[in-house]
Each structure stands twice: as C-alpha cells, then as structure tokens.
C-alpha atoms as a PDB file:
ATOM      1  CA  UNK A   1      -3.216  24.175  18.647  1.00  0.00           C
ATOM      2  CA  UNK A   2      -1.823  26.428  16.722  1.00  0.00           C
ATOM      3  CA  UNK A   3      -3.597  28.194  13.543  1.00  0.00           C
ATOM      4  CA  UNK A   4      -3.736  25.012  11.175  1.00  0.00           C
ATOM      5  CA  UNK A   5      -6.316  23.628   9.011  1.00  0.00           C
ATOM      6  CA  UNK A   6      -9.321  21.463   9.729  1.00  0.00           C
ATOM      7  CA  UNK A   7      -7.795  18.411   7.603  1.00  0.00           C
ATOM      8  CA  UNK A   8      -4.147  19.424   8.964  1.00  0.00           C
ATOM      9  CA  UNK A   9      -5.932  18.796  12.289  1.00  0.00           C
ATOM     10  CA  UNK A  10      -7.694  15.871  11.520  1.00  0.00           C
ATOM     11  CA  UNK A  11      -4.643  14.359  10.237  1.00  0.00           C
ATOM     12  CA  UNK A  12      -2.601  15.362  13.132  1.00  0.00           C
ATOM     13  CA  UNK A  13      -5.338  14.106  15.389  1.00  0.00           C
ATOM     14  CA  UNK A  14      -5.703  10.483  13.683  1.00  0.00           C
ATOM     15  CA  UNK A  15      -1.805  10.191  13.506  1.00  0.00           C
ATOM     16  CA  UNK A  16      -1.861  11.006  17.193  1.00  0.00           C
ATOM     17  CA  UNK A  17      -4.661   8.318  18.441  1.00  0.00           C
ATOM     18  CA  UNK A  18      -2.779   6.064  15.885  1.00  0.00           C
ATOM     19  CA  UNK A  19       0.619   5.979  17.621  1.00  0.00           C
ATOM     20  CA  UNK A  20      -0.633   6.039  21.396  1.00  0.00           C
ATOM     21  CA  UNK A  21      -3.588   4.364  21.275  1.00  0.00           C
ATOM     22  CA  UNK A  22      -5.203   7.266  23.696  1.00  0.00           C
ATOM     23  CA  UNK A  23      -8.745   8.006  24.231  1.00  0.00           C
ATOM     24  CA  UNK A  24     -10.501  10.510  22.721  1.00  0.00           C
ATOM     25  CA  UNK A  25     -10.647  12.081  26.228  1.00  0.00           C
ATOM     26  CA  UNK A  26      -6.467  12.146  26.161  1.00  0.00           C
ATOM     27  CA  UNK A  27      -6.312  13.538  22.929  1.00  0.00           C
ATOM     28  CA  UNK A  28      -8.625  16.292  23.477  1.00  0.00           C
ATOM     29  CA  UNK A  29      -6.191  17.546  26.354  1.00  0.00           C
ATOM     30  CA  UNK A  30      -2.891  16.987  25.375  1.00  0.00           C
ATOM     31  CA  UNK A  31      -4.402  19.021  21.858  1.00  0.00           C
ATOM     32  CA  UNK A  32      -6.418  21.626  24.604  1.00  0.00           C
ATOM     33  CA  UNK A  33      -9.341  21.423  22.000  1.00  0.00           C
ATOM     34  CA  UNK A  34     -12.431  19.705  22.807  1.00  0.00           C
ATOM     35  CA  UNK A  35     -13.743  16.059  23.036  1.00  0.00           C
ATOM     36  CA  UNK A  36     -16.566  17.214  20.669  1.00  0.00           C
ATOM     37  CA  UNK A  37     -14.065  18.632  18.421  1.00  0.00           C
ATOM     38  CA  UNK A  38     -11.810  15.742  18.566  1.00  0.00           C
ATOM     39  CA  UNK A  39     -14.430  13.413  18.079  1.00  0.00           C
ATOM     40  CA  UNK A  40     -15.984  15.257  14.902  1.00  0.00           C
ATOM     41  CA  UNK A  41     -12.423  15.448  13.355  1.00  0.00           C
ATOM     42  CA  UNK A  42     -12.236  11.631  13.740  1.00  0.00           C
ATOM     43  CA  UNK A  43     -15.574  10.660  13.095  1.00  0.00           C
ATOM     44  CA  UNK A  44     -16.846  12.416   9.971  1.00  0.00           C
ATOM     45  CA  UNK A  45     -14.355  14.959   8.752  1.00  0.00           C
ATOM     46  CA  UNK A  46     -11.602  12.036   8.543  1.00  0.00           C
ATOM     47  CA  UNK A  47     -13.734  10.008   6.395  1.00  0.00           C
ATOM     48  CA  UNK A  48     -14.147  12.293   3.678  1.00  0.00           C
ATOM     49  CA  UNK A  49     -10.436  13.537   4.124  1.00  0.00           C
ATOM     50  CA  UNK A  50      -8.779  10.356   4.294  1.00  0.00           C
ATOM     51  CA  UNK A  51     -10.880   6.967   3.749  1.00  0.00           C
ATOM     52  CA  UNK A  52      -8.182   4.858   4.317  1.00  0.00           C
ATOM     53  CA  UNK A  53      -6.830   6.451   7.398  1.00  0.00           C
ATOM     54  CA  UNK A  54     -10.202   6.770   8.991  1.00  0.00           C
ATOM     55  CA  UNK A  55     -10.526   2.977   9.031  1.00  0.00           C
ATOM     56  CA  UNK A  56      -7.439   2.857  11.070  1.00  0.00           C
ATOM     57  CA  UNK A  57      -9.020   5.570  13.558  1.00  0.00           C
ATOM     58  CA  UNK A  58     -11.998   3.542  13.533  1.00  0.00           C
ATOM     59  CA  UNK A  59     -10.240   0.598  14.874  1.00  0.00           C
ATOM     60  CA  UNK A  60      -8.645   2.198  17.710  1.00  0.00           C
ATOM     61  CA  UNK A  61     -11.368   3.721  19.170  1.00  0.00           C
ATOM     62  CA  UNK A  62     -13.882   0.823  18.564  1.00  0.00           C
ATOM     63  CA  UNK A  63     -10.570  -0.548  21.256  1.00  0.00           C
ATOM     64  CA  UNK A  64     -11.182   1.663  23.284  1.00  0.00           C
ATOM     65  CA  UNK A  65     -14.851   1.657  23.777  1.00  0.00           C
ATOM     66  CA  UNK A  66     -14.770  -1.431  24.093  1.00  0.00           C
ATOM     67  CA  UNK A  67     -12.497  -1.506  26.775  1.00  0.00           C
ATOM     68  CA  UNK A  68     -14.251   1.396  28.163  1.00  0.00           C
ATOM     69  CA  UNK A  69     -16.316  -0.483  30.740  1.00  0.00           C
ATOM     70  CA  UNK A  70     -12.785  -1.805  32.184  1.00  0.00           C
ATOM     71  CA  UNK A  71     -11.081   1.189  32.719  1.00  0.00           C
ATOM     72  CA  UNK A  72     -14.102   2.899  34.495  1.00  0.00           C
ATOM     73  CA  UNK A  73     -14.328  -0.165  36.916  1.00  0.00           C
ATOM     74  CA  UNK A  74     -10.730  -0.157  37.752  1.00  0.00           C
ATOM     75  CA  UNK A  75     -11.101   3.609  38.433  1.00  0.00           C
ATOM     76  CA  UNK A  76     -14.179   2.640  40.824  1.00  0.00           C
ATOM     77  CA  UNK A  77     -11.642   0.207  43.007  1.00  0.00           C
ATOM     78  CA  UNK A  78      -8.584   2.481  43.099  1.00  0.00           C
ATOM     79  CA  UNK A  79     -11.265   4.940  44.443  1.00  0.00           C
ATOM     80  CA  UNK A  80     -12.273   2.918  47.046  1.00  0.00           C
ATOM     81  CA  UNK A  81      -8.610   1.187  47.965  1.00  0.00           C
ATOM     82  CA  UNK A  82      -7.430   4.922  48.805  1.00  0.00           C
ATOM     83  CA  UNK A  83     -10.894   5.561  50.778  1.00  0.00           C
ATOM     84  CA  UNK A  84      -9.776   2.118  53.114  1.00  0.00           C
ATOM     85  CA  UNK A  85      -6.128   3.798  54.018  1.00  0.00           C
END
C-alpha cells in the first residue's frame, strides 16, 4: 500500500472485508501487507477508530471463522479428487 495512515488503512481495510466478504488471509494479499497486520488493523485499532464500523468487521469475520472448518475440508477433497486422476 501506498504511504497512508494507520486509520486510513484500517478504514480501507474494514471497507474492503465489508464489501467482499474475504478472509483475512485474502485481504492481507490483495493489500501485500501482512495477516498480522491486517488482523491488528481490524481487531483493535478499528475499535478505537471507528466503534461502529468495527462491529460490522466483527461480524464478517466471526462468518468466516465460523465457516472456517468448511472451507479447509473442501480444500482436503479437491486435494485428493486431483490425486485420483
């Protein structure tokens, strides 16, 4: 990213995750920063930036984790289908 602010990137960051629902994993390469960055910028700077956004944030990656589990399983068998052929 270019030379921007840690709230401008927070922002950007939670706008981001907001409007594609991707994983913190996504975001952190189609930004090139960090998972540990992204995930810091979400997690606590966000809160104190912008409360109300932050909840929003919150909700979308409580999704995700959630669905976690799902995606890593269906990962597993497209592993294995490509292994038969």
């Amino acid at each position: 990213m270019k030379r921007i602010s840690i709230e401008e990137r927070a922002v950007k960051l939670a706008h981001y995750i907001i409007d594609s629902k991707d994983t913190v994993r996504g975001t952190a390469k189609k930004f090139g920063i960090s998972k540990s960055t992204v995930h810091k910028d979400l997690s606590q700077r966000l809160e104190k930036i912008n409360p109300a956004l932050f909840i929003e944030v919150r909700e979308v990656l409580d999704e995700n984790k959630a669905e976690r589990h799902i995606r890593g399983g269906m990962a597993t068998k497209l592993k294995y289908e490509k292994m038969k052929i």
